[in-house]
Each structure stands twice: as C-alpha cells, then as structure tokens.
Protein backbone atom coordinates (compact mmCIF):
# COMPACT_ATOMS: atom_id res chain seq x y z
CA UNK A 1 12.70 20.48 8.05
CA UNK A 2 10.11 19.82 4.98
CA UNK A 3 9.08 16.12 4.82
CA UNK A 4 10.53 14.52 2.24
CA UNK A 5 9.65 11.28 0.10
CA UNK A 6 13.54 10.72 -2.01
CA UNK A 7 12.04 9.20 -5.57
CA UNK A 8 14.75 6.81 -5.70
CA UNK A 9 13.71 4.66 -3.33
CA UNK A 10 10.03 5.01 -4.14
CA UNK A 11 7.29 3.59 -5.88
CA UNK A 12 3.19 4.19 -6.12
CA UNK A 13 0.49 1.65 -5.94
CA UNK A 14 -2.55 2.41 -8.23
CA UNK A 15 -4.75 -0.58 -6.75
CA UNK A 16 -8.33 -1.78 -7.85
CA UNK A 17 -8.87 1.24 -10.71
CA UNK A 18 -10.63 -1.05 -12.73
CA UNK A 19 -13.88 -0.46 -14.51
CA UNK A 20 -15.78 -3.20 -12.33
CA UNK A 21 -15.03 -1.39 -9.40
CA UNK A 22 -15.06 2.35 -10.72
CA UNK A 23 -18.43 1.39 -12.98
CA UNK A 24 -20.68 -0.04 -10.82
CA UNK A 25 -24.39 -0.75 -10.74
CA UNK A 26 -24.71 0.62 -6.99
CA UNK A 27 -26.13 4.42 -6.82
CA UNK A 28 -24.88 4.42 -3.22
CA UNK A 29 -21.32 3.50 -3.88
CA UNK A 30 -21.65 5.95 -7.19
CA UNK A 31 -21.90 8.82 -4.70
CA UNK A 32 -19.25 7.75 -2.77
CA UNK A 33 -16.71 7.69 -5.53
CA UNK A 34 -17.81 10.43 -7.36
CA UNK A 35 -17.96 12.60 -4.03
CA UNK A 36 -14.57 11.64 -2.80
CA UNK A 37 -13.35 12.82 -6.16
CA UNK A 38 -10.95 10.22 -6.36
CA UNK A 39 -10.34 9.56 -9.70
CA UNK A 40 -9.17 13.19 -10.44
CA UNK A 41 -7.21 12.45 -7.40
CA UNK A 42 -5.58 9.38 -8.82
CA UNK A 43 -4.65 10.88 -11.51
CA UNK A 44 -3.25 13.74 -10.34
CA UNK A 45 -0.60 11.45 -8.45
CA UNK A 46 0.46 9.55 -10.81
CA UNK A 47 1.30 12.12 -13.39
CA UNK A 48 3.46 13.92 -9.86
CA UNK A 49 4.58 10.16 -9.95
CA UNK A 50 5.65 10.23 -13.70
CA UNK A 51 7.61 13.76 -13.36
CA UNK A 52 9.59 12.45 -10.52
CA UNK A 53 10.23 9.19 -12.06
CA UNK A 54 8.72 7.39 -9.41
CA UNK A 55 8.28 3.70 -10.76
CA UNK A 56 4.25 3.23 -10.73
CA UNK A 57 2.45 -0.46 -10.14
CA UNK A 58 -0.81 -1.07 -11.19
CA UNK A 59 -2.54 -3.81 -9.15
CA UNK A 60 -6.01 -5.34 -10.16
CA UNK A 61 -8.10 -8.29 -9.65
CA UNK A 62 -7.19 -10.70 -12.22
CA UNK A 63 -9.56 -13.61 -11.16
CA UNK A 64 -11.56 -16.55 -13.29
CA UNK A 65 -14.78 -16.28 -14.23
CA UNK A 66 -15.70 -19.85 -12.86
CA UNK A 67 -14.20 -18.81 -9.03
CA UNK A 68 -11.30 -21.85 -9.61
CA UNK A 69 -9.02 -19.88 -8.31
CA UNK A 70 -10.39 -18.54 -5.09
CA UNK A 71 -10.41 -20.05 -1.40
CA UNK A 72 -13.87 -21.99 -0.40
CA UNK A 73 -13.97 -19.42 2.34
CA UNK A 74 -17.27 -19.04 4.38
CA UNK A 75 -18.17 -15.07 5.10
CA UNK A 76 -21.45 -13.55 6.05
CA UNK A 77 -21.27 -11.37 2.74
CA UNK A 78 -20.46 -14.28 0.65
CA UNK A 79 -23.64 -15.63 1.96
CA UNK A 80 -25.91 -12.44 1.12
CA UNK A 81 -24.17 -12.03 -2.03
CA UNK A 82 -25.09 -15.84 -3.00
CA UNK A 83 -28.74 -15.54 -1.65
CA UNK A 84 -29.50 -12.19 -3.69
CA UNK A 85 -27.74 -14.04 -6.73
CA UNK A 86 -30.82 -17.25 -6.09
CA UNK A 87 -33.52 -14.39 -5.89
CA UNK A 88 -31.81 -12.57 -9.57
CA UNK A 89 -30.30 -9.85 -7.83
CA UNK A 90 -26.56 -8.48 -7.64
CA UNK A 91 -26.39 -5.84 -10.33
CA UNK A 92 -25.84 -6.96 -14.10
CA UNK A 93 -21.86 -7.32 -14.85
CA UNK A 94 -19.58 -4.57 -15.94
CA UNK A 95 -18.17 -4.59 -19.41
CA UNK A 96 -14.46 -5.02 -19.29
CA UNK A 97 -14.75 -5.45 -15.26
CA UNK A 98 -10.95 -6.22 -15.28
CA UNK A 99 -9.64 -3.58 -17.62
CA UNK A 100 -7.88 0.13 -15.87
CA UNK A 101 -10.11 2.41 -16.24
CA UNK A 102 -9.71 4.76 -19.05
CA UNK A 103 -8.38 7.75 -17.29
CA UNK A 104 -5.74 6.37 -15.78
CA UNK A 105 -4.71 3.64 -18.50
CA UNK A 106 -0.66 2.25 -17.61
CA UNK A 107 2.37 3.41 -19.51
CA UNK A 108 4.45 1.26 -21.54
CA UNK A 109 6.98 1.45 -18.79
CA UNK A 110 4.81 1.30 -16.17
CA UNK A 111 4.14 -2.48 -14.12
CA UNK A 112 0.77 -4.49 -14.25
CA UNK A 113 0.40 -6.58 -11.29
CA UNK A 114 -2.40 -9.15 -11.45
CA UNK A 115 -3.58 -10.21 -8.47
CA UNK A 116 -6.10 -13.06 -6.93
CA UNK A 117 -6.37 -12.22 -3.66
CA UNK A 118 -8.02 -9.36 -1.56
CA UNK A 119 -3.94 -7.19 -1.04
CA UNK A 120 -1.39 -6.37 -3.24
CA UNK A 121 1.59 -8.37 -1.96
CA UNK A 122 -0.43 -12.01 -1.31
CA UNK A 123 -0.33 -14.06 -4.33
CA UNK A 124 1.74 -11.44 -6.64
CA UNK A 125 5.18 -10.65 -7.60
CA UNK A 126 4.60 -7.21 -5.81
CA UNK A 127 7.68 -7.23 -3.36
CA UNK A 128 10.21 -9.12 -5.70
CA UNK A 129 9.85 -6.33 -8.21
CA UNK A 130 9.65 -3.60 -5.24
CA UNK A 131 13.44 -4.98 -3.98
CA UNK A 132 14.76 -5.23 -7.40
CA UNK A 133 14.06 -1.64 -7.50
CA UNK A 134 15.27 -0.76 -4.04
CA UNK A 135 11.67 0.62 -3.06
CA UNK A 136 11.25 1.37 0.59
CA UNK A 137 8.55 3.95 0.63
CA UNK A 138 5.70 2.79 -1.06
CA UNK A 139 2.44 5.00 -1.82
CA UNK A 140 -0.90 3.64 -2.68
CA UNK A 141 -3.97 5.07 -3.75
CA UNK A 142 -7.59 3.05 -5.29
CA UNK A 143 -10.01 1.16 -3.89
CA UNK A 144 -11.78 0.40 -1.68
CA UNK A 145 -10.33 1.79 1.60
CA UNK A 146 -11.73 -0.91 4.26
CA UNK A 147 -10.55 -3.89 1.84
CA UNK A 148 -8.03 -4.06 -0.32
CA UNK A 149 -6.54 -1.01 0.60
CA UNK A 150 -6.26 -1.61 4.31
CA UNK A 151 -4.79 -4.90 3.56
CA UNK A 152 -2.12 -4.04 1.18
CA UNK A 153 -0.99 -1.16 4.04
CA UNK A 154 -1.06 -4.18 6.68
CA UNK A 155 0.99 -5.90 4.61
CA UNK A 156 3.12 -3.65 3.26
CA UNK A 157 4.25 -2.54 6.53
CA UNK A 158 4.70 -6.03 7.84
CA UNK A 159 7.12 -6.58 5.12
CA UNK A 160 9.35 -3.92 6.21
CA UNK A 161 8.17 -0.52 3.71
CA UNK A 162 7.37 2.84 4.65
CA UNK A 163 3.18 2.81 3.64
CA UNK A 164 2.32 6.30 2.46
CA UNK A 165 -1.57 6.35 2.79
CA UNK A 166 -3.32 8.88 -0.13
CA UNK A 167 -6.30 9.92 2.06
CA UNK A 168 -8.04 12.10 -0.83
CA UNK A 169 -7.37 9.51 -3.41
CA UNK A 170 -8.64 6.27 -1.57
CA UNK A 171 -12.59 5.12 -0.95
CA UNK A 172 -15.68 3.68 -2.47
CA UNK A 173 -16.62 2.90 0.81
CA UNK A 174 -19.18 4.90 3.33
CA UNK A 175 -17.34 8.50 4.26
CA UNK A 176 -17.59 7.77 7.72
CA UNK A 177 -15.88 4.17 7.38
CA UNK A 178 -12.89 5.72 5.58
CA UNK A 179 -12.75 8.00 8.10
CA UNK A 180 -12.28 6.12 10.57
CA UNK A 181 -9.81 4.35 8.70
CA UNK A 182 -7.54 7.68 8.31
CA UNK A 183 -7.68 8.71 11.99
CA UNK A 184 -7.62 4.99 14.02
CA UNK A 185 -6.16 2.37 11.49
CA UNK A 186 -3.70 3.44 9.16
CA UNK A 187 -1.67 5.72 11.30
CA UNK A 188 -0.38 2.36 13.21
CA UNK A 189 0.76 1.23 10.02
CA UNK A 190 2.33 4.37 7.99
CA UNK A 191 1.83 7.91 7.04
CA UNK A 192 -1.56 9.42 6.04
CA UNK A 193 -0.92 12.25 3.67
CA UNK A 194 -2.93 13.99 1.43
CA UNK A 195 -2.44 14.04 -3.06
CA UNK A 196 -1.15 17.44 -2.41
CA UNK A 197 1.24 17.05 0.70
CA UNK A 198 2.78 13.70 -1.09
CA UNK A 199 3.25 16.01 -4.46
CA UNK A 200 5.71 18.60 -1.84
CA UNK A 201 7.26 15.79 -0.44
CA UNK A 202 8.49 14.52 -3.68
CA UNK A 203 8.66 18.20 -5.11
C-alpha cells in the first residue's frame, strides 16, 4: 500500500526563506544553495501544498536590530563572529534580511510565524495554531539543515507530530553535513522523503 500523507490533518513549514539567509555575502554558502537547488524545490512544494489545501506556515527570524531580545549565550561561533566584526569583517548586511524571499512570497491565507529563537515551535505560536487546525503530520522545508531545521524536527517530534523531512528542499549547509543529517539524524525523529515522493503521498 502507497504511502500516504491525508491533507486534512496536515500542514507545511516553509522555515528561514528569507532574503538574509537566501542572499548572502558568502560564495561558499552561494554554491551550496544554488547547487542543492532548493529554492525551485521550495517552491515546487508549496504550490503541491496549495492544490491539496494543505495549510502552509511561514517561519522566519523576526529579531531586533540591537540583540534585546536574544539570550547572553556564550558559543565558540558567537565568539569568531564578534572577533571578525572588531577586525571589519562579517559580510555587509542584506537589504530586507527579514523579508520572504521573492519567489516564494505568502498568500493572503497563508500563516506568518515570527520567530526569535533558533526552531520553529520555541518562542512562537507554532503549535497553538497547528492544534487548532488538527495538524499531526507536519512537513518542513528551508534553511539551514544543521540549525534551525534540525531543531524544529527535534521539536516537532517531541511535541507529539509526525516530522516529514524535505531532503531536496532543505540546506545551505556543507553537502556532506546535510548528508549526514538525512541518513543518521532525522530518521530517529520522522520521515525523510524527497519534494517528489511527498507530492505522491498527498497526490
């Protein structure tokens, strides 16, 4: 029997496609994104979303400009990122760094979650509006697969829903890091599919 994903009790997570994450001033992570095709990828699911009536949620960073609003937590990459920030480096800013990007811009009836923390569900009204529309299988696609992504499945699957992994439209992170993502991590934690297998399951 066919896998199958009922749109009913479904809903898609489009998480991070914003233009300070899509747009940035890093050749190396340029490659990765435009290599991993996953913007096409994105987009393809969420118009197989919008024909099956699938409820889509757009998460993205939503976070001051002054840092008010974000833990005084000490990390090794905080600490390179402030050090190349004293010697002038870090890449200049991205215009409209918080906006979806362009190709993939929400519906009217689509949701906007803002969000100031690294998942989906921490610090947002993710799973109250997931319950009051009787989601249990939730698929997510974006950026970036080791970060936000990872910890939106964690959670997500902590908090009782069925996480649907898209593995062709997820990354901006090195190939081999994603990966190992799809094949060690995210199989404890939900299904790994592919844009194409998740548009027959909800075919």
């Amino acid at each position: 029997m066919a896998e199958r994903l009922d749109p009913k009790t479904t809903a898609l997570i489009v998480f991070d496609m914003q233009k300070g994450q899509i747009n940035v001033d890093d050749p190396q992570r340029q490659k990765w994104l435009k290599d991993s095709n996953i913007v096409a990828n994105c987009v393809a699911l969420v118009q197989t979303a919008r024909k099956a009536s699938v409820p889509i949620f757009y998460v993205k960073n939503n976070r001051r400009p002054d840092g008010a609003d974000q833990p005084d937590v000490i990390t090794d990459q905080g600490m390179r990122q402030a050090a190349a920030a004293g010697r002038g480096g870090g890449g200049a800013p991205v215009a409209g760094a918080q906006e979806i990007i362009d190709d993939l811009k929400p519906a009217p009836g689509d949701f906007v979650v803002d969000k100031i923390r690294m998942g989906a569900f921490s610090s947002t009204m993710l799973d109250t509006l997931l319950r009051a529309k009787r989601v249990e299988n939730v698929i997510i696609c974006g950026v970036r697969t080791t970060v936000g992504v990872a910890t939106t499945v964690r959670d997500g699957r902590d908090l009782g829903y069925n996480m649907v992994l898209a593995s062709n439209a997820t990354g901006g992170v090195p190939p081999e890091d994603h990966q190992w993502m799809l094949e060690k991590i995210f199989p404890m934690f939900g299904r790994v599919r592919t844009v194409e297998q998740i548009e027959q399951m909800m075919g």
